[in-house]
Protein backbone atom coordinates (compact mmCIF):
# COMPACT_ATOMS: atom_id res chain seq x y z
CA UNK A 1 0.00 0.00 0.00
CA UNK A 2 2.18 2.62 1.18
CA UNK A 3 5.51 1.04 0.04
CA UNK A 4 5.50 2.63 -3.22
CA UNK A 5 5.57 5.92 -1.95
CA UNK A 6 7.97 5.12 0.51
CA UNK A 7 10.67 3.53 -2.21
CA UNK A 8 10.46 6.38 -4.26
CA UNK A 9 11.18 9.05 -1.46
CA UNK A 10 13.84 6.73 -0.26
CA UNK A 11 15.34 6.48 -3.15
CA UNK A 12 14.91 9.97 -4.09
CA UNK A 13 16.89 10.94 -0.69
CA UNK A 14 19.19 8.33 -0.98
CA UNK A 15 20.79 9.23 -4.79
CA UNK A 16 19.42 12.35 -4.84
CA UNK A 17 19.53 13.61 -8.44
CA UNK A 18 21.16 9.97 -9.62
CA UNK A 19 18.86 8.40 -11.95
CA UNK A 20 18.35 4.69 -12.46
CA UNK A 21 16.36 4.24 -15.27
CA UNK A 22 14.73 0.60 -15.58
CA UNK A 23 11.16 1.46 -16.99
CA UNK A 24 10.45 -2.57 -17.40
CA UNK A 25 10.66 -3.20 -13.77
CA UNK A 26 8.55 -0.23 -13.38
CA UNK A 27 5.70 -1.37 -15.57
CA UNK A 28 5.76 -4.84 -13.97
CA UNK A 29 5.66 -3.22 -10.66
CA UNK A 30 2.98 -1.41 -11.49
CA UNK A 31 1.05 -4.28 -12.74
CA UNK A 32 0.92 -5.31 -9.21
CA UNK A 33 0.09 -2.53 -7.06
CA UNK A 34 -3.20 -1.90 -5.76
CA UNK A 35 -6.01 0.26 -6.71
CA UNK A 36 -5.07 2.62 -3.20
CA UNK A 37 -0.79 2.82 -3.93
CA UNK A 38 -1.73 3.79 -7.18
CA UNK A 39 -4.16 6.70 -5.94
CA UNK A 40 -1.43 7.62 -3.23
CA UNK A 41 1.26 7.58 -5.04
CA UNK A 42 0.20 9.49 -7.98
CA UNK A 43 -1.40 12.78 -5.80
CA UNK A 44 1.65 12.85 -3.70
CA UNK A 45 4.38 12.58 -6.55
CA UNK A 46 2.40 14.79 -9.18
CA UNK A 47 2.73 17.35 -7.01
CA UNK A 48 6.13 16.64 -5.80
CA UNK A 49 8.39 18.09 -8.77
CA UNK A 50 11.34 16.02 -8.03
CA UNK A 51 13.43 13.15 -9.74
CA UNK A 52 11.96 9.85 -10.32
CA UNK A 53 14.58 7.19 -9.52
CA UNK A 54 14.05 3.57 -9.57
CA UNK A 55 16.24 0.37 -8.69
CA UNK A 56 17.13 -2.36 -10.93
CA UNK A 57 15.03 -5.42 -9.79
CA UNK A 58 13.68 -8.67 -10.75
CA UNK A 59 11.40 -11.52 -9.90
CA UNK A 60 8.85 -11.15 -7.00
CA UNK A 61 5.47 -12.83 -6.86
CA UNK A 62 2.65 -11.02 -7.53
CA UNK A 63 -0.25 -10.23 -5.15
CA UNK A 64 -3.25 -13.06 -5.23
CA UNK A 65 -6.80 -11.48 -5.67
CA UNK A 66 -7.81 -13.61 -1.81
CA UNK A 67 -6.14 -14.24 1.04
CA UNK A 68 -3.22 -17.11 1.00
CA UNK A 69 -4.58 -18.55 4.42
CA UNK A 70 -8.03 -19.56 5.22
CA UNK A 71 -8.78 -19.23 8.68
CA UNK A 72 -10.73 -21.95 10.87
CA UNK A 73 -14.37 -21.56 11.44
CA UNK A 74 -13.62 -20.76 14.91
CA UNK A 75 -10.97 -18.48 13.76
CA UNK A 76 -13.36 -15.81 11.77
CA UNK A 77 -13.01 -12.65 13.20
CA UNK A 78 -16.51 -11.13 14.90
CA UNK A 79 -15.08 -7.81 13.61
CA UNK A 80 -14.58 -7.78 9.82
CA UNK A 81 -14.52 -4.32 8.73
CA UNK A 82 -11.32 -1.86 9.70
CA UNK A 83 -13.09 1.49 10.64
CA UNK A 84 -11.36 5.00 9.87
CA UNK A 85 -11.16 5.06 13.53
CA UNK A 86 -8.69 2.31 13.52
CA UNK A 87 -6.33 4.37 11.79
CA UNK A 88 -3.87 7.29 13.07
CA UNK A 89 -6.50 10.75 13.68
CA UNK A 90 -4.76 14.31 13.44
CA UNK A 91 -5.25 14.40 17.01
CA UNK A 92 -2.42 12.02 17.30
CA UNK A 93 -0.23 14.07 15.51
CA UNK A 94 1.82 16.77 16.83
CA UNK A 95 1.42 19.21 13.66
CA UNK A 96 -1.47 20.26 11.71
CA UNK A 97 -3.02 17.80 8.79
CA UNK A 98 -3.98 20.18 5.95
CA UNK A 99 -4.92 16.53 3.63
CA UNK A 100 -6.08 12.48 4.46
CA UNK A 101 -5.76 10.21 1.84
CA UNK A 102 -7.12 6.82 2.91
CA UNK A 103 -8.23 3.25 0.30
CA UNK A 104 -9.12 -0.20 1.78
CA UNK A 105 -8.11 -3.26 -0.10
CA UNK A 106 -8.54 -6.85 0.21
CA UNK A 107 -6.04 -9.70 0.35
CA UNK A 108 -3.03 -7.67 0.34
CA UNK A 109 0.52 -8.82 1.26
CA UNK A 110 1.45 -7.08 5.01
CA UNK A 111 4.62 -5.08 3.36
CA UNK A 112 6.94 -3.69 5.66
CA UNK A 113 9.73 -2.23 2.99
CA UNK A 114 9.70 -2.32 -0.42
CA UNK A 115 13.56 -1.73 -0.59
CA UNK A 116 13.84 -5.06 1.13
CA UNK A 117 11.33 -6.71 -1.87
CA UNK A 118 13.66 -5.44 -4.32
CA UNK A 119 16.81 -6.95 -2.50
CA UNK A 120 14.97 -10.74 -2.03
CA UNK A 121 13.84 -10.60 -5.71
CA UNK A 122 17.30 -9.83 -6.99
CA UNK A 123 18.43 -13.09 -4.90
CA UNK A 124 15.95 -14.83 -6.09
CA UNK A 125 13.97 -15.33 -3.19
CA UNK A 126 10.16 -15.33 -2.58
CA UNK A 127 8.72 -11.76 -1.23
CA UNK A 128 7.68 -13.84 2.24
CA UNK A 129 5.12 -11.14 3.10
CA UNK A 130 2.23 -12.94 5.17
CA UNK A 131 -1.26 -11.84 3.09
CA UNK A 132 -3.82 -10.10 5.42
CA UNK A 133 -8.30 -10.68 4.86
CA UNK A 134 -8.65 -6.76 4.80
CA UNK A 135 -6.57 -3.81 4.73
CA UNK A 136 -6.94 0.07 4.83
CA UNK A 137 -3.95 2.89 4.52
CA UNK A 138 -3.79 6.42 4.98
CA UNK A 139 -1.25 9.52 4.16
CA UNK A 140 -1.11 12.37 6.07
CA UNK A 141 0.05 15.46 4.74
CA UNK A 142 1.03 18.16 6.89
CA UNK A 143 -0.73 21.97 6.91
CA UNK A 144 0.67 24.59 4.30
CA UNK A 145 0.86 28.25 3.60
CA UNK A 146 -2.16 29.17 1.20
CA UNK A 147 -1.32 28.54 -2.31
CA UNK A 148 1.45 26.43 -1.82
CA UNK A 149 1.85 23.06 -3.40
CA UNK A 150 2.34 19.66 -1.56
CA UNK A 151 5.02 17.61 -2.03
CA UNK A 152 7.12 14.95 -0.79
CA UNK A 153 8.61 16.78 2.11
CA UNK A 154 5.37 17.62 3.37
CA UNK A 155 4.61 13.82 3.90
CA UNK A 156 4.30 13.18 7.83
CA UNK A 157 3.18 9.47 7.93
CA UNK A 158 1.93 6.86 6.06
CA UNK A 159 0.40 3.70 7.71
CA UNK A 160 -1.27 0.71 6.78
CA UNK A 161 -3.57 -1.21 9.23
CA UNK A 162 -4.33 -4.69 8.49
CA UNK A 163 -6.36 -7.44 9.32
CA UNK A 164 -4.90 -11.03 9.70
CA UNK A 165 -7.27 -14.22 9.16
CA UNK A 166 -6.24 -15.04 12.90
CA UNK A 167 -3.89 -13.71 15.94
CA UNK A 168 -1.19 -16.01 14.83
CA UNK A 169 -0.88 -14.58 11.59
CA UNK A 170 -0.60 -11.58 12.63
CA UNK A 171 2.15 -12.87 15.44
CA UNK A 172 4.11 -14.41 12.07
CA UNK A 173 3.72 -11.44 10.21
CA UNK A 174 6.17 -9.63 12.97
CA UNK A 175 8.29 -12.51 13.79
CA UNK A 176 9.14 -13.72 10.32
CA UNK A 177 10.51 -10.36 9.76
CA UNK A 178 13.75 -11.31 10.93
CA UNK A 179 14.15 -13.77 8.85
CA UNK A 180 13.08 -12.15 5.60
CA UNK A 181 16.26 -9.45 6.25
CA UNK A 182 18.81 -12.37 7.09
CA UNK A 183 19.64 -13.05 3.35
CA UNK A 184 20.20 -9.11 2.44
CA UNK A 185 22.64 -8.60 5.56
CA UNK A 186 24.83 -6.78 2.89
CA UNK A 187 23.08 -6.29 -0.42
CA UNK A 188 24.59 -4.35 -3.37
CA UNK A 189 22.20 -2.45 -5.69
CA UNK A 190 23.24 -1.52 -9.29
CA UNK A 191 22.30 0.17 -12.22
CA UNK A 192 23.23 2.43 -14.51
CA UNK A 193 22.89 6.36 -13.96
CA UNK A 194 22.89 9.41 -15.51
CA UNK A 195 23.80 12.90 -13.50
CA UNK A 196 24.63 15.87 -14.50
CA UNK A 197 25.05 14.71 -18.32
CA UNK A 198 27.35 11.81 -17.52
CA UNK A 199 26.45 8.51 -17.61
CA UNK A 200 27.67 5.49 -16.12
CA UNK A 201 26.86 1.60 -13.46
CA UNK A 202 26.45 3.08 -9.53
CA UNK A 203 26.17 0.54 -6.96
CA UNK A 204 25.30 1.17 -3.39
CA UNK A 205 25.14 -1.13 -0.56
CA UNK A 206 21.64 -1.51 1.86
CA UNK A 207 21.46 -2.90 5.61
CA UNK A 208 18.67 -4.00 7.61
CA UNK A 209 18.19 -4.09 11.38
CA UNK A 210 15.24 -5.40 13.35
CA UNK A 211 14.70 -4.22 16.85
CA UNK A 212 12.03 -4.95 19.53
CA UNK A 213 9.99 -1.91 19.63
CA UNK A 214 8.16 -0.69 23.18
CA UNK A 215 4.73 0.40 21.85
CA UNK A 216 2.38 -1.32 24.14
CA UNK A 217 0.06 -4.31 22.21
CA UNK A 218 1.29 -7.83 21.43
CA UNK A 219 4.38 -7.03 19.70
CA UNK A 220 5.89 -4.27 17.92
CA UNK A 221 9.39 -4.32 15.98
CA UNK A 222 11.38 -1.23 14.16
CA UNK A 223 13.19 -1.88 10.64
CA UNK A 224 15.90 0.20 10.25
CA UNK A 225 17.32 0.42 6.60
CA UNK A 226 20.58 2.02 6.12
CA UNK A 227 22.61 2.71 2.38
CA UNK A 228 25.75 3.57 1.81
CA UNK A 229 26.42 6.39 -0.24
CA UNK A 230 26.45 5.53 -4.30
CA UNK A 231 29.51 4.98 -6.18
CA UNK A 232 30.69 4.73 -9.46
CA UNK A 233 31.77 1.28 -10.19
CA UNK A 234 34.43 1.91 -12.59
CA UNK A 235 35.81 5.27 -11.21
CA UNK A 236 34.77 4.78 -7.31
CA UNK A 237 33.71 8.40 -7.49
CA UNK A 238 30.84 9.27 -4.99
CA UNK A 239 27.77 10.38 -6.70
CA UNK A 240 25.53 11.65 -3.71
CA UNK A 241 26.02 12.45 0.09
CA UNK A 242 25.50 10.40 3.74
CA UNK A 243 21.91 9.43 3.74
CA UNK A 244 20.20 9.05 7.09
CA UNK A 245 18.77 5.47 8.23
CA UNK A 246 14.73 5.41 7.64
CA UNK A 247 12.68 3.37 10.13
CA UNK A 248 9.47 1.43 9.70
CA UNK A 249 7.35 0.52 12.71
CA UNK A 250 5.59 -2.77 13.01
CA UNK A 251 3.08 -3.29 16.04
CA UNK A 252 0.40 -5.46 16.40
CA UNK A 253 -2.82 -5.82 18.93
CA UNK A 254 -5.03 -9.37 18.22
CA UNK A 255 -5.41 -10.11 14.85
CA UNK A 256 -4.74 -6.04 13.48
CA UNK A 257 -0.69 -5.33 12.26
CA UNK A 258 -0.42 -1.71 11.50
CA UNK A 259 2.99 -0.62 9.64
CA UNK A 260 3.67 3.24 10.05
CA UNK A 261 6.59 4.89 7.97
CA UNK A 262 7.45 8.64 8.62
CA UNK A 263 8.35 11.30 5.81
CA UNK A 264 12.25 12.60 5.49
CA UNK A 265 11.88 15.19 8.43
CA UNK A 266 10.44 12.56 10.68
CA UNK A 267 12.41 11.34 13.67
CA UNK A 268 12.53 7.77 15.47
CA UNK A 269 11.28 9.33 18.29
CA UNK A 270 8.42 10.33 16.29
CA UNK A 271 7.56 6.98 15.37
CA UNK A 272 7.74 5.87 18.85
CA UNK A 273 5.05 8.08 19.92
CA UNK A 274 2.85 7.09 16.57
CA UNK A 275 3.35 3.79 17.04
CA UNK A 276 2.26 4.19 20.75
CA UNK A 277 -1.13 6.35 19.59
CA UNK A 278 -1.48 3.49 16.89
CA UNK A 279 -1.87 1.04 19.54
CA UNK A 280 -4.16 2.44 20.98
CA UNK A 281 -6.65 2.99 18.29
CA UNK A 282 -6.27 -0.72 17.27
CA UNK A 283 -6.93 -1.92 20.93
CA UNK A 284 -10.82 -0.51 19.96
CA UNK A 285 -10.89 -2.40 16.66
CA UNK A 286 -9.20 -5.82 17.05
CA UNK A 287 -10.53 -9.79 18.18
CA UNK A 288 -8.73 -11.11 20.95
CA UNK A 289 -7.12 -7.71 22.36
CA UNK A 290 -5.05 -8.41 25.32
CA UNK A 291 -6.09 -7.37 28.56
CA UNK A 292 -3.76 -4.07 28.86
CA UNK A 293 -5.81 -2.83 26.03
């Protein structure tokens, strides 16, 4: 849902005015988003004005139209729907929302970072996402001057609540997530570039680090993703500055996972406190919450 946005921002920050060009993994990776990443993605980066970059990627399974599991009959969740109130309000934010884009979708993979999709297709590996019954995502924007355009930098979070066919599902889609960054400990991205009218292969190299995250619920982790800064392969010349680390939060509460990202200005203590207010809001929409709820 959100990913999209978030791999072109990262990117964007990341190689800054480097260019990858690789419009055939684009078009297949559109062919698999849904209806709402499509929406999302195309009102926040119209108005953006910035440079498009893209990795160089294969492989990847696509999204099925229904869920992968089926749950037991005793399994079915007595709540089916997720509400707008299950989702981060502008009350939980600490700056003003001037726009709310929200989609639901059904039988959607729970993905936690698409940079990480892109590194396990280039091994060769399955995506490994666990696929959720329901799911419903929102962008917040923060408040501008009159007559200003939005763009990327005005992105404050993005976040993406889902709904698992049971409470273990929604346990495996946090615990697994450890062992879907294992293989791409060290993995080196390249592609050709073009900056500044010179062309030329870049590589860069991308890190993952899981952490147990204290955000009240059943279980919360934080994905760090680091990169090092891009290089030309043939001259070792840098092609962009140090990039900061970007963090995705995981939590869960019964059978909900919620995964919250934060634009460039955000802070890890930020998502701390979102994740926290997240919590809470799925404690009111979940089966099974537990008792500290």
């Amino acid at each position: 849902m959100r990913d999209d946005l978030t791999f072109v921002e990262q990117v964007r920050r990341d190689l800054q005015d480097v260019r990858w060009p690789a419009p055939e993994e684009i078009r297949a990776r559109a062919r698999r988003r849904s209806q709402r990443r499509i929406v999302a993605a195309t009102a926040v980066l119209a108005l953006a004005g910035g440079t498009a970059v893209a990795l160089v990627a294969t492989g990847g399974s696509p999204a099925p139209s229904t869920p992968a599991a089926s749950a037991a009959p005793d399994a079915t969740p007595t709540q089916h729907e997720i509400t707008t109130d299950a989702l981060l309000q502008p009350a939980d934010l600490t700056r003003p929302i001037e726009v709310q884009l929200s989609q639901a979708g059904m039988g959607e993979p729970v993905r936690v970072d698409a940079m990480l999709e892109q590194c396990r297709a280039n091994l060769g590996l399955p995506e490994g996402w666990r696929f959720s019954r329901l799911s419903r995502s929102q962008t917040l924007l923060r408040a501008r001057p009159a007559g200003t355009e939005p763009g990327n930098a005005d992105v404050l979070v993005m976040q993406d609540v889902y709904r698992m066919a049971t409470q273990d599902e929604a346990t495996l889609a946090l615990v697994t997530l450890q062992g879907l960054v294992d293989p791409c400990d060290e993995w080196r991205s390249r592609g050709p570039y073009e900056r500044k009218g010179q062309t030329g292969t870049a590589e860069a190299v991308h890190r993952w680090q899981v952490r147990p995250l204290d955000s009240g619920g059943q279980g919360g982790v934080l994905l760090t993703h680091t990169v090092s800064q891009a290089r030309d392969v043939n001259t070792g010349a840098t092609l962009n500055d140090e990039t900061r680390p970007t963090n995705t939060a995981v939590v869960q509460v019964g059978d909900l996972v919620s995964v919250l990202s934060l634009g460039r200005d955000g802070t890890e203590a930020e998502l701390q406190q979102f994740a926290v207010a997240a919590v809470a809001r799925l404690c009111a929409n979940a089966n099974a919450p537990p008792p500290n709820c």
